[in-house]
N, C-alpha and C. Protein backbone atom coordinates (compact mmCIF):
# COMPACT_ATOMS: atom_id res chain seq x y z
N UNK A 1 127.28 111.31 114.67
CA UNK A 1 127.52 112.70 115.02
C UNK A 1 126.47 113.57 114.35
N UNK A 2 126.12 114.96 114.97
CA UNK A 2 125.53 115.96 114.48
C UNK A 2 125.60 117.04 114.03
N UNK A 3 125.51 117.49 113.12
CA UNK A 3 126.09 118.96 112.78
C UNK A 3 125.39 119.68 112.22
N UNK A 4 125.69 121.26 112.99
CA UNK A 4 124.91 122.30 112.01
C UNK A 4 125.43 122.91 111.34
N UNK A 5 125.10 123.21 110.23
CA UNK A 5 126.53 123.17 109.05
C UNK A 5 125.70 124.95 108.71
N UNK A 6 126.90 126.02 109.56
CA UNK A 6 126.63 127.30 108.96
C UNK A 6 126.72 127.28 107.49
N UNK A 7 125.98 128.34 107.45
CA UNK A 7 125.32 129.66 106.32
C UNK A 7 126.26 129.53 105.22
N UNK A 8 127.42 129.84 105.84
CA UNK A 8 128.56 129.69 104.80
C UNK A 8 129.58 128.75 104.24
N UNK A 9 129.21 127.44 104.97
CA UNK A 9 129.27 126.50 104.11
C UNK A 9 128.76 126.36 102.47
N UNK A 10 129.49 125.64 101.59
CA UNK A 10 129.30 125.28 100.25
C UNK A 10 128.07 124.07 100.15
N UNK A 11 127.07 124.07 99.62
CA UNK A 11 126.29 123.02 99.22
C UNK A 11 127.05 121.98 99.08
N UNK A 12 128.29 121.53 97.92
CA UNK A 12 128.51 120.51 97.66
C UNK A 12 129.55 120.06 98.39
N UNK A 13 129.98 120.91 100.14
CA UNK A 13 130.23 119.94 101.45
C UNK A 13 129.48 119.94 102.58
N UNK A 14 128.07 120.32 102.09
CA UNK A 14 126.99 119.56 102.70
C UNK A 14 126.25 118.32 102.25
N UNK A 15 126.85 118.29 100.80
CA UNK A 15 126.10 116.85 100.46
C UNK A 15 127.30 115.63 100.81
N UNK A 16 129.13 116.14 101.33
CA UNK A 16 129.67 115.31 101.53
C UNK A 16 129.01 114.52 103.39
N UNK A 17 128.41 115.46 104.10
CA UNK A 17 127.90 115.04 105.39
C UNK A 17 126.79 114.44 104.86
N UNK A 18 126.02 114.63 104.01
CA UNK A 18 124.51 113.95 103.52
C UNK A 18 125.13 112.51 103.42
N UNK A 19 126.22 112.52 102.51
CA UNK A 19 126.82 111.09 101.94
C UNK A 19 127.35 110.24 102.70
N UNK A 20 128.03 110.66 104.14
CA UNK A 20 128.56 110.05 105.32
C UNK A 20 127.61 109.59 106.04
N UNK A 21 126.30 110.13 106.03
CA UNK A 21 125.20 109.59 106.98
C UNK A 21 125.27 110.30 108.34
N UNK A 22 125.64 111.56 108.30
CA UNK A 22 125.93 112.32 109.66
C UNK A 22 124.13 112.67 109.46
N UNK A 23 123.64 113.38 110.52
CA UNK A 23 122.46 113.90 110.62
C UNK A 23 123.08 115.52 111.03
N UNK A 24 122.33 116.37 110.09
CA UNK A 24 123.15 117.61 110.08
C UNK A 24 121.77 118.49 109.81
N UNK A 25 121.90 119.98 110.67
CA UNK A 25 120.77 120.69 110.37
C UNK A 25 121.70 122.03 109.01
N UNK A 26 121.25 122.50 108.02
CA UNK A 26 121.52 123.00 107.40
C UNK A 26 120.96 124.20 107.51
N UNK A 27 121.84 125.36 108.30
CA UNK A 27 121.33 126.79 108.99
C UNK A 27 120.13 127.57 107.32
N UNK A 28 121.08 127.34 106.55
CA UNK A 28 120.90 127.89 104.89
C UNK A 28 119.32 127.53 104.95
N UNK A 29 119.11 126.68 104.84
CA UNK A 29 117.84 125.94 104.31
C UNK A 29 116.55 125.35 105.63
N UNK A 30 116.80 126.40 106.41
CA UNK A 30 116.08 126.41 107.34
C UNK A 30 115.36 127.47 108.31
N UNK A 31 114.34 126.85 109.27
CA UNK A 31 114.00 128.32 109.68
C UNK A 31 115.16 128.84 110.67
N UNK A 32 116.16 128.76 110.92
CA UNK A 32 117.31 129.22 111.51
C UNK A 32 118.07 129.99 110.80
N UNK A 33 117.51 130.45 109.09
CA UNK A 33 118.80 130.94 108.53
C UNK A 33 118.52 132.44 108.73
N UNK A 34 118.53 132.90 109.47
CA UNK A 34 118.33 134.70 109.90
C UNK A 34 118.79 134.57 111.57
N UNK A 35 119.06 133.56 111.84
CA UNK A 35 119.58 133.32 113.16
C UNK A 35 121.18 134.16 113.36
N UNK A 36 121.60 134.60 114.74
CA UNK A 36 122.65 135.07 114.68
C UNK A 36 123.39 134.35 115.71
N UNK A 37 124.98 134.24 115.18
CA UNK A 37 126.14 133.34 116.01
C UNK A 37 125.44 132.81 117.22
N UNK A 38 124.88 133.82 118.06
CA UNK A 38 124.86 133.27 119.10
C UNK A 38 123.16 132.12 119.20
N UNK A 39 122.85 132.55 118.91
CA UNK A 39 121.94 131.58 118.73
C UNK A 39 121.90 130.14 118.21
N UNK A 40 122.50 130.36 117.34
CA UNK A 40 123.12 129.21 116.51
C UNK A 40 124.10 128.72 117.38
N UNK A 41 124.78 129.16 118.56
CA UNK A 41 125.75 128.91 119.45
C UNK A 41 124.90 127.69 120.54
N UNK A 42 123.15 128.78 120.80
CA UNK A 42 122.45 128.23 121.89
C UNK A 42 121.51 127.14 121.74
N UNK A 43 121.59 126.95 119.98
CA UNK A 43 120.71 125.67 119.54
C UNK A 43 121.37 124.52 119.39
N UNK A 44 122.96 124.98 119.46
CA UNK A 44 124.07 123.76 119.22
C UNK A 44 124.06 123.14 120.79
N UNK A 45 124.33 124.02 121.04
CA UNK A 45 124.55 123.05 122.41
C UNK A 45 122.98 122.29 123.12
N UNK A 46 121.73 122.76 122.95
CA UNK A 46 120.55 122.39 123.05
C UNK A 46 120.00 121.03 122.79
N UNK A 47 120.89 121.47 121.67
CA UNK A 47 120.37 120.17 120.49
C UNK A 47 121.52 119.37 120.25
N UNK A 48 122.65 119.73 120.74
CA UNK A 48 124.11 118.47 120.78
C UNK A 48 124.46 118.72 119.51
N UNK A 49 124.56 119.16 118.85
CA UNK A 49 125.23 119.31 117.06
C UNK A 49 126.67 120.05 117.44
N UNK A 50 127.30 119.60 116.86
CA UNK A 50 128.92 120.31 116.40
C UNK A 50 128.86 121.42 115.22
N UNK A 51 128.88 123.04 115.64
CA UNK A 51 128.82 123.76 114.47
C UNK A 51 130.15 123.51 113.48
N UNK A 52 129.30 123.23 112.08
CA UNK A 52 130.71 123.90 111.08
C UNK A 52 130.73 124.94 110.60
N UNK A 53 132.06 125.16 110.55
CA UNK A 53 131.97 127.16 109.70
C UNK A 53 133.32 127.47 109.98
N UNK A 54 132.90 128.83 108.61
CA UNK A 54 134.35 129.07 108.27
C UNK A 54 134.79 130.68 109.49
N UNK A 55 133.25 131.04 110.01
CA UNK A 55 133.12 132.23 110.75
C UNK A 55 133.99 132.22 112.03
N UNK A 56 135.10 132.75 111.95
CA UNK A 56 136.34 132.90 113.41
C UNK A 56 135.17 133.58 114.68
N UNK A 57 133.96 134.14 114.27
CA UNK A 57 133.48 135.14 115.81
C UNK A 57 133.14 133.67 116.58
N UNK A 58 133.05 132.77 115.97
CA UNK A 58 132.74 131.52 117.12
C UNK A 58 133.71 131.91 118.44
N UNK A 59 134.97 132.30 118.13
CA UNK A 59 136.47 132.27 118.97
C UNK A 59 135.76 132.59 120.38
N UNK A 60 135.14 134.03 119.98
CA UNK A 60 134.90 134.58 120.56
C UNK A 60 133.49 134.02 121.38
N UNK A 61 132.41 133.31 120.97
CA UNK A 61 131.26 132.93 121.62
C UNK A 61 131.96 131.84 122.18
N UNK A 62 133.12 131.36 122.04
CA UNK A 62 133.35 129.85 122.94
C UNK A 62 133.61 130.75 124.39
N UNK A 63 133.83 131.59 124.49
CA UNK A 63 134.31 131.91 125.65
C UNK A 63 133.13 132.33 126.70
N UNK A 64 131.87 132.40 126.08
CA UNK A 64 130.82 132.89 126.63
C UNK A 64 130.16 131.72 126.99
N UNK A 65 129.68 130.43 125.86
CA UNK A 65 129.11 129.62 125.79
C UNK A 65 130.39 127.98 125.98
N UNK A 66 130.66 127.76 126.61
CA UNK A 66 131.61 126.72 127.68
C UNK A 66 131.15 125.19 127.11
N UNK A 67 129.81 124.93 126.63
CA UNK A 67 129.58 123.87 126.29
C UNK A 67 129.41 123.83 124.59
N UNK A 68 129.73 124.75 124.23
CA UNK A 68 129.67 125.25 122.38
C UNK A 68 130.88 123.74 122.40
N UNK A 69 130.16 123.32 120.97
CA UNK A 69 131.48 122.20 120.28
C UNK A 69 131.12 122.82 119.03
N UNK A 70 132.55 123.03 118.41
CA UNK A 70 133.01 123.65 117.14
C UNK A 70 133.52 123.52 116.09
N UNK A 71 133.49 123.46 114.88
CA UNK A 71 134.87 123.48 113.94
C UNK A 71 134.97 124.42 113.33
N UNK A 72 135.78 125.22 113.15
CA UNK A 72 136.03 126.63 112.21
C UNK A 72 137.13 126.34 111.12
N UNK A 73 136.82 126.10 110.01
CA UNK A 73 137.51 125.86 109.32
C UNK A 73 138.14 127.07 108.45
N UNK A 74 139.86 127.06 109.30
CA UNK A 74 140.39 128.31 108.81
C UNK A 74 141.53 128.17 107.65
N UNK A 75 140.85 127.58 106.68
CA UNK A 75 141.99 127.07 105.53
C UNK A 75 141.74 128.12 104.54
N UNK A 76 142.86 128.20 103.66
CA UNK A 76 143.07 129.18 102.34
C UNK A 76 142.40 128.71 101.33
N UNK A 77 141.50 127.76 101.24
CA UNK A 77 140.93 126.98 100.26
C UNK A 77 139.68 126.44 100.39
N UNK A 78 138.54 127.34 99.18
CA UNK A 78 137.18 125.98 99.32
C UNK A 78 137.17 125.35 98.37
N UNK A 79 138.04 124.48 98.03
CA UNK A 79 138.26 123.46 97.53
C UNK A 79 137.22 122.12 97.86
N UNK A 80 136.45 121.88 97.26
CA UNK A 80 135.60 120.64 98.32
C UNK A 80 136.10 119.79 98.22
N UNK A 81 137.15 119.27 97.23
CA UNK A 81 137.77 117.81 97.81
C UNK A 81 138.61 118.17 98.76
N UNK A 82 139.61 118.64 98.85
CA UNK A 82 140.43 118.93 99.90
C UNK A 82 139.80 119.22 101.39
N UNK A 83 138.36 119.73 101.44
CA UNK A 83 137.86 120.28 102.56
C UNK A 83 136.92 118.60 102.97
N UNK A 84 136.82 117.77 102.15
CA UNK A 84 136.15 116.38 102.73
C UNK A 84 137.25 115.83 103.12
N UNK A 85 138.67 115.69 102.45
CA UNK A 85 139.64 114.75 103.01
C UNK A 85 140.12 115.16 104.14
N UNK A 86 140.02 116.82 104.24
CA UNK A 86 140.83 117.22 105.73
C UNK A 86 140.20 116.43 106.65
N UNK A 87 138.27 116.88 106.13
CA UNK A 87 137.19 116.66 107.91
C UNK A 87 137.42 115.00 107.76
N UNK A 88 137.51 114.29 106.51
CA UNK A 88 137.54 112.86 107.26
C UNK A 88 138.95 112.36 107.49
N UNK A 89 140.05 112.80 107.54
CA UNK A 89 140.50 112.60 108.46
C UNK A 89 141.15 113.17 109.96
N UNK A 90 140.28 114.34 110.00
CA UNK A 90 139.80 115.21 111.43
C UNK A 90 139.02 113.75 111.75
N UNK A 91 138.11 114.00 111.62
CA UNK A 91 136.95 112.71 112.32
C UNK A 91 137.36 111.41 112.83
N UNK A 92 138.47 111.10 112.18
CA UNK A 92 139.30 109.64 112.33
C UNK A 92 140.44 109.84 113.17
N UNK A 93 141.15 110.80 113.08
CA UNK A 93 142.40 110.79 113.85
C UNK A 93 141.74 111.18 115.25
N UNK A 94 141.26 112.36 115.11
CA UNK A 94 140.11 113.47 116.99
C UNK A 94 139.14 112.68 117.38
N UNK A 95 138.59 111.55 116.63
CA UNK A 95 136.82 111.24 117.66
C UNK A 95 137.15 111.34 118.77
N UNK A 96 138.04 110.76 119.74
CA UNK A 96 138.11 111.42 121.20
C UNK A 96 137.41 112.62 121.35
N UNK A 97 138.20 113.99 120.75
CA UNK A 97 137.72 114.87 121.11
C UNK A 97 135.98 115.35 120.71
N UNK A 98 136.10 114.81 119.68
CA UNK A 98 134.29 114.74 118.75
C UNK A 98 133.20 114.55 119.57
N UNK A 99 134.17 113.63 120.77
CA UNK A 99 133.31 112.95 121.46
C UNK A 99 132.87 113.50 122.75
N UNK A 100 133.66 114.59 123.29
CA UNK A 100 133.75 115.70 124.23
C UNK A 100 132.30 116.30 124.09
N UNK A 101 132.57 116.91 125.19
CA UNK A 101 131.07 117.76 125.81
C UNK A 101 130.92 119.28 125.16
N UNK A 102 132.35 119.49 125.01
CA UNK A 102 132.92 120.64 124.84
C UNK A 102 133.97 121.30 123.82
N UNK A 103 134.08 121.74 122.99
CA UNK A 103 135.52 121.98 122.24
C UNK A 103 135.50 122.94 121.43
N UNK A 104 136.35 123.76 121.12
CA UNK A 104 136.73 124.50 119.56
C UNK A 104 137.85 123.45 118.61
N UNK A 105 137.66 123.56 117.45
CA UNK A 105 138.93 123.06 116.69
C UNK A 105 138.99 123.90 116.11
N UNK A 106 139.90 124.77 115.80
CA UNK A 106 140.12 125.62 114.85
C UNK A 106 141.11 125.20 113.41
N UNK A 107 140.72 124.87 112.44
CA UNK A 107 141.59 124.57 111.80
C UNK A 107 142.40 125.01 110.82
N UNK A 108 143.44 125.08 110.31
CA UNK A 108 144.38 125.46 109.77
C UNK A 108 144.89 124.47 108.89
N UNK A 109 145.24 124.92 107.44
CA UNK A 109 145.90 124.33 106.74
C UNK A 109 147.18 123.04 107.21
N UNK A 110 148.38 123.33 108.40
CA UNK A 110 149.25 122.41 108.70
C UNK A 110 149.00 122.14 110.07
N UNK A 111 148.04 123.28 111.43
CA UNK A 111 148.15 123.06 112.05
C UNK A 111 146.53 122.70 113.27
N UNK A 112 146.28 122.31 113.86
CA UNK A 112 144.75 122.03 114.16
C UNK A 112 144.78 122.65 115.77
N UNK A 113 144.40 123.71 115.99
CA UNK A 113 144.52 123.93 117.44
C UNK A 113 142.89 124.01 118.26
N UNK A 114 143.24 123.03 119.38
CA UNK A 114 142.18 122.86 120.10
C UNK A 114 141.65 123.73 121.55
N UNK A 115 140.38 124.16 121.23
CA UNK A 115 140.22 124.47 122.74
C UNK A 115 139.21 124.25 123.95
């Protein structure tokens, strides 16, 4: 899998994707980091990467951009252990959906809603 791991992601759960062996573009540390949602919307889908981020305006660009794949991680906590055990077992229970053309996951502390 691929991921572009927004702006506002934590360094030390970008080194948990470094450690999994995902291939991930890091918006932060690149020439993309002055890029805005939507762009970052139009390089994801370009380039096949699954955005991560904690930013909800995705909600809103899925509705524009149809082939956007997403995760918005809408938990009360940046906790980085808790935020590696959620995504690996998001990744294990959903690859079906991971595996889609298309998706939002929005996630939530108890509940994971897809769109």
């Amino acid at each position: 899998m691929k991921f572009l791991v927004d702006e506002n992601i934590p360094h030390s759960l970008i080194a948990f994707f470094i450690e999994k062996n995902y291939e991930i573009l890091d918006v932060k540390n690149s020439k993309y980091h002055q890029a805005n949602d939507e762009e970052l919307s139009d390089l994801s889908v370009k380039e096949n990467y699954i955005i991560i981020t904690f930013d909800k305006d995705f909600l809103g660009i899925k509705k524009k951009q149809k082939q956007l794949r997403c995760i918005i991680l809408n938990l009360s906590t940046l906790d980085v252990d808790y935020l590696k055990s959620y995504l690996e077992i998001l990744f294990k229970k959903h690859k079906n959906i991971l595996e889609k053309n298309n998706f939002l996951i929005f996630c939530k502390r108890d509940e994971l809603v897809v769109f």
